[in-house]
Protein backbone atom coordinates (compact mmCIF):
# COMPACT_ATOMS: atom_id res chain seq x y z
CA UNK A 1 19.94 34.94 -16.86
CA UNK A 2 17.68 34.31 -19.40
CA UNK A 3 19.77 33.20 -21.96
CA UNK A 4 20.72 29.58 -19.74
CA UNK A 5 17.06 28.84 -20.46
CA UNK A 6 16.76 29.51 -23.99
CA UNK A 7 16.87 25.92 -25.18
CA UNK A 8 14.47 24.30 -22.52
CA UNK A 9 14.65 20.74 -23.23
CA UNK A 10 18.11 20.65 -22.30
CA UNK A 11 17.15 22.69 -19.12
CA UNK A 12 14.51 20.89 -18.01
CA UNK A 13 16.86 17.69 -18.26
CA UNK A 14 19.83 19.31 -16.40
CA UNK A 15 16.72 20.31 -13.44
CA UNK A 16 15.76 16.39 -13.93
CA UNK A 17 19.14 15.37 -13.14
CA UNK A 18 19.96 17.76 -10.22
CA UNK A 19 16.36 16.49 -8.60
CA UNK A 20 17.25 13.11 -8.60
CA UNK A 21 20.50 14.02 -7.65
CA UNK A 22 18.93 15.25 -4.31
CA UNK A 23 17.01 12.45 -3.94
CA UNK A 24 19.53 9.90 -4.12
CA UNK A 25 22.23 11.87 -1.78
CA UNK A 26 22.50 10.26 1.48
CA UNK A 27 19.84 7.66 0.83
CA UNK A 28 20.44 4.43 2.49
CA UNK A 29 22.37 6.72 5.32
CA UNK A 30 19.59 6.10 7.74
CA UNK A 31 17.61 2.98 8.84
CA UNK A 32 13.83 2.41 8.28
CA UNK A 33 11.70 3.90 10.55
CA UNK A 34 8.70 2.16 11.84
CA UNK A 35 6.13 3.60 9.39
CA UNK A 36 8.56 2.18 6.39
CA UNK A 37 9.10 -1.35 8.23
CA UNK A 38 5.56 -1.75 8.09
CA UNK A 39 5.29 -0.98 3.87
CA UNK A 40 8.09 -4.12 4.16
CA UNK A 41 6.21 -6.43 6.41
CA UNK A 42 3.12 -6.05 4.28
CA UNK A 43 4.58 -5.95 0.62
CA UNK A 44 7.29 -8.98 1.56
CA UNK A 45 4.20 -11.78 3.27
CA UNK A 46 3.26 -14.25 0.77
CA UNK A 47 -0.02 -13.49 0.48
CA UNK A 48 -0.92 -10.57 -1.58
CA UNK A 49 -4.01 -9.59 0.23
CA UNK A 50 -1.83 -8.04 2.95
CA UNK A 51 -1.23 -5.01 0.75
CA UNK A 52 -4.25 -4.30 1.89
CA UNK A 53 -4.13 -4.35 5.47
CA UNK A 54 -2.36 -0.62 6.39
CA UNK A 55 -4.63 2.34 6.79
CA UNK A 56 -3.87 3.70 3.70
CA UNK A 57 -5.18 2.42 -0.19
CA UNK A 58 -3.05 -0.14 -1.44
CA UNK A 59 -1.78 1.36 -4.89
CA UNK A 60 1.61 2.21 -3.56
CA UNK A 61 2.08 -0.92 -1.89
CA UNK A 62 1.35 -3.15 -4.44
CA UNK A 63 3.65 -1.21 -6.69
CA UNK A 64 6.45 -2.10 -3.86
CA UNK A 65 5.44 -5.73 -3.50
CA UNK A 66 6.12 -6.07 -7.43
CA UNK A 67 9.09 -3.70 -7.25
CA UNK A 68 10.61 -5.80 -4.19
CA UNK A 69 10.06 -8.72 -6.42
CA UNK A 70 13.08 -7.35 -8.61
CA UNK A 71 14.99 -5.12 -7.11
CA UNK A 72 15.05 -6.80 -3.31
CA UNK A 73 14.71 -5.47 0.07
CA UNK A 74 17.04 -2.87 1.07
CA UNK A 75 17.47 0.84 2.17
CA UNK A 76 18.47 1.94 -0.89
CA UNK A 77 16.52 -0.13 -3.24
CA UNK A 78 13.30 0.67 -1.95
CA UNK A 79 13.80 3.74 -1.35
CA UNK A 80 14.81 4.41 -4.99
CA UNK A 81 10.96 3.80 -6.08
CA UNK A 82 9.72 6.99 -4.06
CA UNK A 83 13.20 9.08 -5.75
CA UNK A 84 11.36 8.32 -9.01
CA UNK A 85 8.20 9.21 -8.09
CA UNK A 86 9.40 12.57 -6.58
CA UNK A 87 11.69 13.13 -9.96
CA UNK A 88 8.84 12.76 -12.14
CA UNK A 89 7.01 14.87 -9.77
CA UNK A 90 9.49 17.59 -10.87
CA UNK A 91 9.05 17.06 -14.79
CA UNK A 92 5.01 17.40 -14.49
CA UNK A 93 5.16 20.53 -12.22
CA UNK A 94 7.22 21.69 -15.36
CA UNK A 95 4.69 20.64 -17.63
CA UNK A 96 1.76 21.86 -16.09
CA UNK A 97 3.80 25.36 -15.54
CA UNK A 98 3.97 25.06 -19.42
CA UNK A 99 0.21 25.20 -19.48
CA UNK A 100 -0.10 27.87 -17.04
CA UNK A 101 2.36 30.46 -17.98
CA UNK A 102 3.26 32.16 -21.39
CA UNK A 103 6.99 32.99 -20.26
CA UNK A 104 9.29 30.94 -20.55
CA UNK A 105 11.15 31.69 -17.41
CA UNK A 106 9.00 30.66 -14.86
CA UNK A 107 8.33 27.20 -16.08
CA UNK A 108 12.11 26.31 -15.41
CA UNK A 109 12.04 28.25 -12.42
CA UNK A 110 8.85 26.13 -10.95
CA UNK A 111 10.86 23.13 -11.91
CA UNK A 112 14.44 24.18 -10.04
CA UNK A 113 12.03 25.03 -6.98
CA UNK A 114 10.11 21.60 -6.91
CA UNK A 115 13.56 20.12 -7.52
CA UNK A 116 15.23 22.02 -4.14
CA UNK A 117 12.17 21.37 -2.25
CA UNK A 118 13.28 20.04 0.95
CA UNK A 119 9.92 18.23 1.79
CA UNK A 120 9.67 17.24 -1.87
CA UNK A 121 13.56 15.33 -0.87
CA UNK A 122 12.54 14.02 2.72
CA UNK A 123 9.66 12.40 1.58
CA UNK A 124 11.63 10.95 -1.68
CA UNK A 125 13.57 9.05 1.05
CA UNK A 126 10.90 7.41 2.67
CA UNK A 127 9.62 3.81 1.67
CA UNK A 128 5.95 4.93 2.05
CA UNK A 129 3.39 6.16 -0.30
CA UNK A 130 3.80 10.21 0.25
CA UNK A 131 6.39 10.95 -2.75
CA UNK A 132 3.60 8.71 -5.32
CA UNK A 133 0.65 11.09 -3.08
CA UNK A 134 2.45 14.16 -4.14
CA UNK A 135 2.70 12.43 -8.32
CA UNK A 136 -0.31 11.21 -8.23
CA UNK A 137 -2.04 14.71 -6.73
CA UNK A 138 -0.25 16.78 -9.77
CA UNK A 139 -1.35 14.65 -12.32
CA UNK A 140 -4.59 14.75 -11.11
CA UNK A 141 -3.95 18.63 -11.10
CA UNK A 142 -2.89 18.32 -14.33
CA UNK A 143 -5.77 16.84 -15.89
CA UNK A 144 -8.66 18.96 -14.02
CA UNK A 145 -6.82 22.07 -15.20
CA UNK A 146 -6.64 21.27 -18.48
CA UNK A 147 -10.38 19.29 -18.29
CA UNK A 148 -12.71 22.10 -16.68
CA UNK A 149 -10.48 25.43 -16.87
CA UNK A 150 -8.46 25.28 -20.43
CA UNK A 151 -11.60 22.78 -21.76
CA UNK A 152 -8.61 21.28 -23.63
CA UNK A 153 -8.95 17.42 -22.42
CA UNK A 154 -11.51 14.93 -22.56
CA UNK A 155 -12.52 13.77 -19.56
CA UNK A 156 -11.12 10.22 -19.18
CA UNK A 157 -7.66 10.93 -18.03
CA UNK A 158 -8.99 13.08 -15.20
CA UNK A 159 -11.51 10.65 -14.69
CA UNK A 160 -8.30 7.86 -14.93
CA UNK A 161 -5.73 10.42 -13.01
CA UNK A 162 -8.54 10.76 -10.07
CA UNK A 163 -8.88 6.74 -9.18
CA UNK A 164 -5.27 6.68 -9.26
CA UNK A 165 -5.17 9.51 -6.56
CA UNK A 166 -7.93 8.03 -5.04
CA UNK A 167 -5.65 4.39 -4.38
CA UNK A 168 -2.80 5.99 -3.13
CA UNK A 169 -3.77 7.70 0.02
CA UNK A 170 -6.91 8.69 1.70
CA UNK A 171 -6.11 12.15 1.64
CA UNK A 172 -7.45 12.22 -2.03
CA UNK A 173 -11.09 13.04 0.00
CA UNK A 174 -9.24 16.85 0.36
CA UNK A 175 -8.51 17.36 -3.18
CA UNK A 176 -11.98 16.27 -4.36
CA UNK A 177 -14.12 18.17 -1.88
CA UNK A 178 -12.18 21.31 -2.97
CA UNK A 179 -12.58 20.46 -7.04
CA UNK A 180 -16.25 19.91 -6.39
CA UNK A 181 -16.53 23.53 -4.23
CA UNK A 182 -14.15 25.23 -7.02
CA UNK A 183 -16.49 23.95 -9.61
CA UNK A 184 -19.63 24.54 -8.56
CA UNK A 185 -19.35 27.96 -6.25
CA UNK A 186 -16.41 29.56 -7.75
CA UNK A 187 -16.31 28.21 -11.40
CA UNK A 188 -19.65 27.82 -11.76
CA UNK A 189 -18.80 24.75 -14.41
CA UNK A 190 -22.47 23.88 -15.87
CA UNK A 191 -21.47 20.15 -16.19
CA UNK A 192 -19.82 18.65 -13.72
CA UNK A 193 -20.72 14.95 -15.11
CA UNK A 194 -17.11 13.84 -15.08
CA UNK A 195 -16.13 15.15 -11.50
CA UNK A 196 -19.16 13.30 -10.26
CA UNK A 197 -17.92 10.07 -11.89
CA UNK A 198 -14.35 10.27 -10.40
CA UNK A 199 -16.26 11.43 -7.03
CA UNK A 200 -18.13 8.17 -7.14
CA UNK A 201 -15.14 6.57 -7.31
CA UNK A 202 -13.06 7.88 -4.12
CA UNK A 203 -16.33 7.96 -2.34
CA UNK A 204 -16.83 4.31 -2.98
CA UNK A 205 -12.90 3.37 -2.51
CA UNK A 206 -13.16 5.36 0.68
CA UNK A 207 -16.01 3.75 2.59
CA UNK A 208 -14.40 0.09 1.70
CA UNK A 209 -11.58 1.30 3.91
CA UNK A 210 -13.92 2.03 6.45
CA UNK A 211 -15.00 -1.29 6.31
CA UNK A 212 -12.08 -3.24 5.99
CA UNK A 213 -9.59 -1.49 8.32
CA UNK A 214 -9.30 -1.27 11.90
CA UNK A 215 -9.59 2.38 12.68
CA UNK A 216 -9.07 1.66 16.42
CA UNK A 217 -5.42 1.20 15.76
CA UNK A 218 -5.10 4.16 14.77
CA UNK A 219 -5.59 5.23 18.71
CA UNK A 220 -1.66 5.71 18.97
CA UNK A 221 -2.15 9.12 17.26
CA UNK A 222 -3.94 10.91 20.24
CA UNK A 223 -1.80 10.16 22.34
CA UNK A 224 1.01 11.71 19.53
CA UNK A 225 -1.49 14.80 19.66
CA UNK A 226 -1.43 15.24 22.89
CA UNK A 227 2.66 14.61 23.04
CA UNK A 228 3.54 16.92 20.43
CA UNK A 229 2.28 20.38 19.93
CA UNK A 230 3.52 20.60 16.57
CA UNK A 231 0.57 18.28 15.98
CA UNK A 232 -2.04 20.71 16.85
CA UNK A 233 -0.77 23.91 14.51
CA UNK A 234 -0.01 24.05 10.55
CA UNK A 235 2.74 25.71 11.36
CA UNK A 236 5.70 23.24 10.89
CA UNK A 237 4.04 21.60 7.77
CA UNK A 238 3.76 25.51 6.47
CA UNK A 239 7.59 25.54 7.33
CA UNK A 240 8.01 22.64 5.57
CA UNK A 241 6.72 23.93 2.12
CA UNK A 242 8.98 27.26 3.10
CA UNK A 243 11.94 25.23 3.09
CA UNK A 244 12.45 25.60 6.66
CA UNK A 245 13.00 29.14 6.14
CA UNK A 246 10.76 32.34 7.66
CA UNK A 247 12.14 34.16 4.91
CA UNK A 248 10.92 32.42 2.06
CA UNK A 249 7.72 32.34 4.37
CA UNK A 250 7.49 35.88 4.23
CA UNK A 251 8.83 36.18 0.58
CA UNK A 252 5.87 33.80 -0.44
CA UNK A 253 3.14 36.02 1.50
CA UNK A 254 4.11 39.68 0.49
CA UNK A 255 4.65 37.88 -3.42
CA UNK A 256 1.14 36.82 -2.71
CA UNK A 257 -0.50 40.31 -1.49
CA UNK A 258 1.34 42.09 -4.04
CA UNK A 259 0.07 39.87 -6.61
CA UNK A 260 -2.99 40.21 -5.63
CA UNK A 261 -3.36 44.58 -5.43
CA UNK A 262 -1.43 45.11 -8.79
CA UNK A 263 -3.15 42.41 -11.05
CA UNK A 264 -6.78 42.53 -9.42
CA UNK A 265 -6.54 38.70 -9.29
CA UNK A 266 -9.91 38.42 -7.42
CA UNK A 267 -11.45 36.57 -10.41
CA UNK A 268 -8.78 34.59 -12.23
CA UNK A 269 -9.68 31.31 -12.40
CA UNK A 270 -5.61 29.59 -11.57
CA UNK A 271 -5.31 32.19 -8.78
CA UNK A 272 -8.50 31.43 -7.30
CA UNK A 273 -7.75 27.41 -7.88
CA UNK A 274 -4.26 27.08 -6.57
CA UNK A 275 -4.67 29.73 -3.28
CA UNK A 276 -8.63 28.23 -2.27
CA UNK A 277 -6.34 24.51 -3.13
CA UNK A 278 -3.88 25.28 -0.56
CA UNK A 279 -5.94 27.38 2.29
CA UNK A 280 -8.57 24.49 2.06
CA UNK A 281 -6.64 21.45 2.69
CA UNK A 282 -4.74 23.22 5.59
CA UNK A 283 -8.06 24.54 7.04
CA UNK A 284 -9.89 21.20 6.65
CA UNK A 285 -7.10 18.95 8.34
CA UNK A 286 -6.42 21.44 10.81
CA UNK A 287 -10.20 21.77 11.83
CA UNK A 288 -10.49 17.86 11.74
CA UNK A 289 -7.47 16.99 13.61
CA UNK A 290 -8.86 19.09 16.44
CA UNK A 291 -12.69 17.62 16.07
CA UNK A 292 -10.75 13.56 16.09
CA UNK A 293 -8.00 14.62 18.65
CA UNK A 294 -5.55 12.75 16.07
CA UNK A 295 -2.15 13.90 14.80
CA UNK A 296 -3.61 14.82 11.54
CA UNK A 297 -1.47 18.29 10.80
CA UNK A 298 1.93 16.19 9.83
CA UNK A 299 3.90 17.82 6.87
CA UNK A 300 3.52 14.23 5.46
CA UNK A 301 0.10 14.50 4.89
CA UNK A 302 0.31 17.98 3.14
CA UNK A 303 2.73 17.28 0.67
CA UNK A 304 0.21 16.89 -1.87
CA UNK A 305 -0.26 20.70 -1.66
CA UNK A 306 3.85 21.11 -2.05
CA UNK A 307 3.08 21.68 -6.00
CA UNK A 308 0.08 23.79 -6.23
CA UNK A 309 2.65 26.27 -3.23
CA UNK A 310 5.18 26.45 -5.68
CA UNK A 311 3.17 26.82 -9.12
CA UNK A 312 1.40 30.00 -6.61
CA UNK A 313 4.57 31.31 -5.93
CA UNK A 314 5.58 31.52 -9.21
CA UNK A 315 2.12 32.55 -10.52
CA UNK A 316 2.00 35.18 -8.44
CA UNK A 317 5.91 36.54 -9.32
CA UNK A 318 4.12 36.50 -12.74
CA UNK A 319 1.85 39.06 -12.10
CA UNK A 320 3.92 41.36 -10.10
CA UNK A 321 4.52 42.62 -13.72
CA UNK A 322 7.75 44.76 -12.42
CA UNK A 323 10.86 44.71 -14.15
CA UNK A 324 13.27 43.35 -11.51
CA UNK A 325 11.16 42.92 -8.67
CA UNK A 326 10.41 38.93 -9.48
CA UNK A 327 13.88 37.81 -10.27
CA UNK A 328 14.77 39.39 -6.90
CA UNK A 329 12.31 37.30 -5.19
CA UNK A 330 13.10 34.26 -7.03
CA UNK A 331 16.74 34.84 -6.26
CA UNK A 332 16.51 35.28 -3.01
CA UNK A 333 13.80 32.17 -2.33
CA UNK A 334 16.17 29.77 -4.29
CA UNK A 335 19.04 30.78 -1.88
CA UNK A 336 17.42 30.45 1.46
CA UNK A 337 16.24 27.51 -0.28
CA UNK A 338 19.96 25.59 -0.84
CA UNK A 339 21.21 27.69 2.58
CA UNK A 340 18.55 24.92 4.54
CA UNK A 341 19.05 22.14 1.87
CA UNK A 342 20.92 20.16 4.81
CA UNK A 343 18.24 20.33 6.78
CA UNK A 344 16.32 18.16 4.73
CA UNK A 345 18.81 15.34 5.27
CA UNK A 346 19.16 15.14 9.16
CA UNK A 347 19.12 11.93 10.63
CA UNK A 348 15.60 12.20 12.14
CA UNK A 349 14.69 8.63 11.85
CA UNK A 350 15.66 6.68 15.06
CA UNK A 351 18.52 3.88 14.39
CA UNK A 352 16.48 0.70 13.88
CA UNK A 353 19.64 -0.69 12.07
CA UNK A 354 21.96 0.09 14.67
CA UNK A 355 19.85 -1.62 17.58
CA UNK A 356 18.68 -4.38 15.51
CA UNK A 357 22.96 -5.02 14.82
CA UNK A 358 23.61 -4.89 18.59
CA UNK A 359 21.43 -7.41 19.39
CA UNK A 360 22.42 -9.61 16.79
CA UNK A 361 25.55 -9.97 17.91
CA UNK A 362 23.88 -11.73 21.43
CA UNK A 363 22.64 -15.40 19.62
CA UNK A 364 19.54 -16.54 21.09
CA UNK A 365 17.77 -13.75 21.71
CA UNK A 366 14.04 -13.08 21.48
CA UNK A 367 12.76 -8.96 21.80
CA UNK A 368 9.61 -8.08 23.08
CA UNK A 369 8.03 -4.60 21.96
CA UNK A 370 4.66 -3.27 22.76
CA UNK A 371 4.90 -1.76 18.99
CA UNK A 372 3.48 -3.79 15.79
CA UNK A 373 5.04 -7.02 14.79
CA UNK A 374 5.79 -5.34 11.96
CA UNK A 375 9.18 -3.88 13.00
CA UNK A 376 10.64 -7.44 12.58
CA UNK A 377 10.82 -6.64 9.01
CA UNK A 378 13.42 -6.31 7.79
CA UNK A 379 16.18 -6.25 10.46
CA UNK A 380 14.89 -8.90 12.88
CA UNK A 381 14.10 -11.29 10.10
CA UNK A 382 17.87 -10.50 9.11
CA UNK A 383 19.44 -11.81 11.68
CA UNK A 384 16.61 -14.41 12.69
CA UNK A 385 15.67 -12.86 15.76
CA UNK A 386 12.22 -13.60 17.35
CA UNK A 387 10.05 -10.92 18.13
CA UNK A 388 6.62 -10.81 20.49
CA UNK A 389 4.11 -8.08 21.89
CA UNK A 390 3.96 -7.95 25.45
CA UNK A 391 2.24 -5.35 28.13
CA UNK A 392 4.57 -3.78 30.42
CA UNK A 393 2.25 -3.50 32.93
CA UNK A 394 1.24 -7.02 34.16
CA UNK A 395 3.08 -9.10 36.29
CA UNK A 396 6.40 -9.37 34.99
CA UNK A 397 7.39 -12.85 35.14
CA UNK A 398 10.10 -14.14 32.50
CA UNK A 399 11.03 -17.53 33.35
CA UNK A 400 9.26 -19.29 30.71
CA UNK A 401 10.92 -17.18 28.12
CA UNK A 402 14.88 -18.04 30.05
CA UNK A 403 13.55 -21.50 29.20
CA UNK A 404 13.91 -20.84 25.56
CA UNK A 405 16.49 -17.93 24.57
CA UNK A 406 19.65 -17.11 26.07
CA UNK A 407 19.06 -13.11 26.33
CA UNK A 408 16.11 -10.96 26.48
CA UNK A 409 15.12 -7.72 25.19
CA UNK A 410 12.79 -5.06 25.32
CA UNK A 411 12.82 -2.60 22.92
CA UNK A 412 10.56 0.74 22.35
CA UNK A 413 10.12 3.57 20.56
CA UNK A 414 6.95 5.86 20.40
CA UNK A 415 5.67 8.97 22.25
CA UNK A 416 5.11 7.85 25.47
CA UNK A 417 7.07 5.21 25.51
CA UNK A 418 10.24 6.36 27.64
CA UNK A 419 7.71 7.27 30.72
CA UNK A 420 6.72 2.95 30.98
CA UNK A 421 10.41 2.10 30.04
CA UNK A 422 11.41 3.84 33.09
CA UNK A 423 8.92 2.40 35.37
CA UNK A 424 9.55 -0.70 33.58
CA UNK A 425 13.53 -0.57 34.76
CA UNK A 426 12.42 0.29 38.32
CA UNK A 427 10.40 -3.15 38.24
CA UNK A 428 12.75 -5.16 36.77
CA UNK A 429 15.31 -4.21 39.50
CA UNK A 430 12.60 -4.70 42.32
CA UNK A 431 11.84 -8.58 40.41
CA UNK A 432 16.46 -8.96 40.92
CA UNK A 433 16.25 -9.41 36.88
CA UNK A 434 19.74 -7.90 35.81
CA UNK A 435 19.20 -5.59 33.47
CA UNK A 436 21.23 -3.86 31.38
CA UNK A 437 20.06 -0.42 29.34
CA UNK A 438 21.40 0.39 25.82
CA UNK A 439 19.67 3.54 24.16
CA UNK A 440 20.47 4.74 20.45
CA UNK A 441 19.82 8.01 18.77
CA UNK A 442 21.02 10.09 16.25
CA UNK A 443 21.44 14.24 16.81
CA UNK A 444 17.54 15.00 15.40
CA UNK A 445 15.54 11.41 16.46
CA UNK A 446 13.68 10.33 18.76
CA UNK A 447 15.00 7.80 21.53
CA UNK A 448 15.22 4.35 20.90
CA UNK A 449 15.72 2.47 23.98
CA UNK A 450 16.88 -1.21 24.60
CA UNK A 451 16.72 -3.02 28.11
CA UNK A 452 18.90 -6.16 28.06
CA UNK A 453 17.45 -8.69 30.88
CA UNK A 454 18.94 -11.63 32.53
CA UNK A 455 18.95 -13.40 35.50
């Protein structure tokens, strides 16, 4: 087997190819969900400040808003950005592998895993920020590495590499607490000048957002922690860096302990980095999303760990130092890997397109949604459909609105939501509106309910 990867630049291409590959299968198959309809609403206004105006930094969306500017709005056009991002994702996870191990084998073999990765390829698919979170975290990676452990870098492109991470999601607070705690408990680095620069940095970045953003908005995700028990454990987001598979679960840990007894890796330095990386940021976000009572413990929000899992894994089949043992394991994790591949392209995101179609094809119609404006983008502003925010549980009087449009509609989708919808039908009935109830899903999503109302 290791013959195929004798010549490695031609390997490493073939990987790059069958990663984007991936990334591109299937993508425009499903609609935007709500989180990517608002990245459209604010990267398509006019004015540029509204970049600013989701909870996370604005790097990724002002990327978009230029990208958008040349490409156009569209599943597969703006989803293509993030398939880049999670591509070249792949190639530095092969070049930091370079750095870290002396065989050539398990470079390659870091780079086919990050290329399989399932939550590597959902998140490719997404026209949000997480795929440039997961770049943006390995670069970062990249450059402290080679800064404060192989003292083979200056320090401005981990200074450069950290306000980067820093603008791209706020998650970036994780990865510096932990490289300040490696450095000055575990390390025991002596100067620490440049971490404290780039700390300065997020720090400052970070409290802007506190000023400028309306946390209270963010209230929706207690009631999501509450709804969903997933939520409140690491478990699924540990599944997700498994590949949806117990047995690469269990592969990974007994890899790990083995790793550990025969090579007495107590005090390596990448060991000590990439495991206290990992345990940290699951730890941290678990303990916090249990202190804030917010949905905080979403794979989406660990998949800037998804590299540092991998170059473990493969650190740790390093060490094994048996003969066959680590090809065995590496066999055996890349097949459970491709057996779920299809998992990571279920059609979990409810059918925005198809509902937005349906009631297109009813002229003069207006929808009313106790979910952000933002969901007109792009589908309602499509077809020219009005949208407004209403509460479902005042006095529900729609004359004025008859006045105007010809049908209306209310449309939801959040946790919750289908416990007001049906009180909402029972009312509607009582007021002898004539309602009519249209609800889309797909096998994995959520509902996504329509009520049709007329007099």
């Amino acid at each position: 087997m290791l013959k195929m990867f004798k010549n490695s630049l031609s390997s490493i291409l073939f990987i790059l190819l069958v990663s984007l590959i991936l990334r591109i299968s299937q993508l425009s198959n499903q609609s935007y969900w709500i989180d990517e309809m608002v990245s459209l609403y604010f990267t398509t206004r006019d004015a540029w400040f509204d970049i600013f105006r989701d909870n996370h930094p604005f790097l990724y969306h002002f990327i978009l808003k230029i990208w958008i500017k040349i490409f156009g709005v569209g599943e597969f056009a703006t989803r293509f950005l993030s398939v880049i991002f999670s591509t070249c994702t792949t190639a530095v996870v092969y070049i930091l592998s370079r750095r870290l191990f002396i065989n050539r084998f398990y470079p390659i073999l870091a780079a086919v895993l990050h290329s399989i990765s399932s939550m590597s390829i959902i998140y490719a698919q997404e026209t949000r920020m997480y795929a440039l979170f997961e770049l943006a975290s390995i670069v970062n990676l990249y450059f402290f590495y080679q800064t404060f452990i192989a003292k083979k870098d200056g320090y401005r492109n981990y200074i450069f590499s950290s306000i980067l991470l820093a603008l791209t999601h706020y998650g970036a607070a994780l990865i510096f607490i932990y490289q300040g705690f490696y450095l000055y408990f575990i390390n025991k680095t002596k100067n620490i000048k440049p971490f404290l620069g780039a700390f300065f940095a997020l720090t400052v970045g970070f409290f802007s957002y506190l000023v400028i953003f309306n946390w209270p908005s963010l209230d929706w995700q207690k009631f999501k922690y509450i709804q969903e028990v997933t939520a409140q454990s690491p478990m699924q987001a540990i599944l997700y860096l498994s590949n949806f598979s117990y047995i690469n679960l269990a592969i990974f840990i007994f890899t790990l302990l083995m790793a550990y007894r025969l090579s007495k890796l107590r005090q390596n330095q990448v060991f000590n980095l990439l495991l206290g990386f990992i345990t940290f940021s699951i730890t941290t976000l678990l303990i916090a999303s249990h202190i804030t009572q917010r949905a905080l413990m979403l794979p989406r929000y660990l998949i800037f760990i998804n590299p540092a899992f991998i170059l473990l894994f493969c650190y740790c089949l390093l060490k094994i130092n048996k003969k066959w043992l680590p090809s065995i394991f590496a066999a055996l994790f890349i097949s459970t890997s491709l057996y779920h591949l299809p998992k990571a392209y279920y059609e979990t995101k409810a059918p925005w397109r198809d509902l937005m179609q349906k009631i297109s094809e009813h002229p003069g119609s207006i929808v009313l949604t106790t979910r952000t404006l933002a969901i007109r983008t792009p589908y309602l502003e499509r077809y020219k459909i009005k949208v407004e925010k209403f509460n479902p549980f005042m006095e529900l009087d729609f004359k004025d609105y008859f006045s105007l449009y010809k049908y209306l509609w209310v449309v939801e989708n959040y946790w919750g939501g289908s416990n007001y919808i049906e009180s909402l039908k029972e009312r509607l009935k009582k007021s002898r509106y004539n309602i009519e109830v249209f609800e889309f899903k797909t096998k994995y999503s959520e509902p996504l309910t329509a009520i049709r109302v007329g007099i």
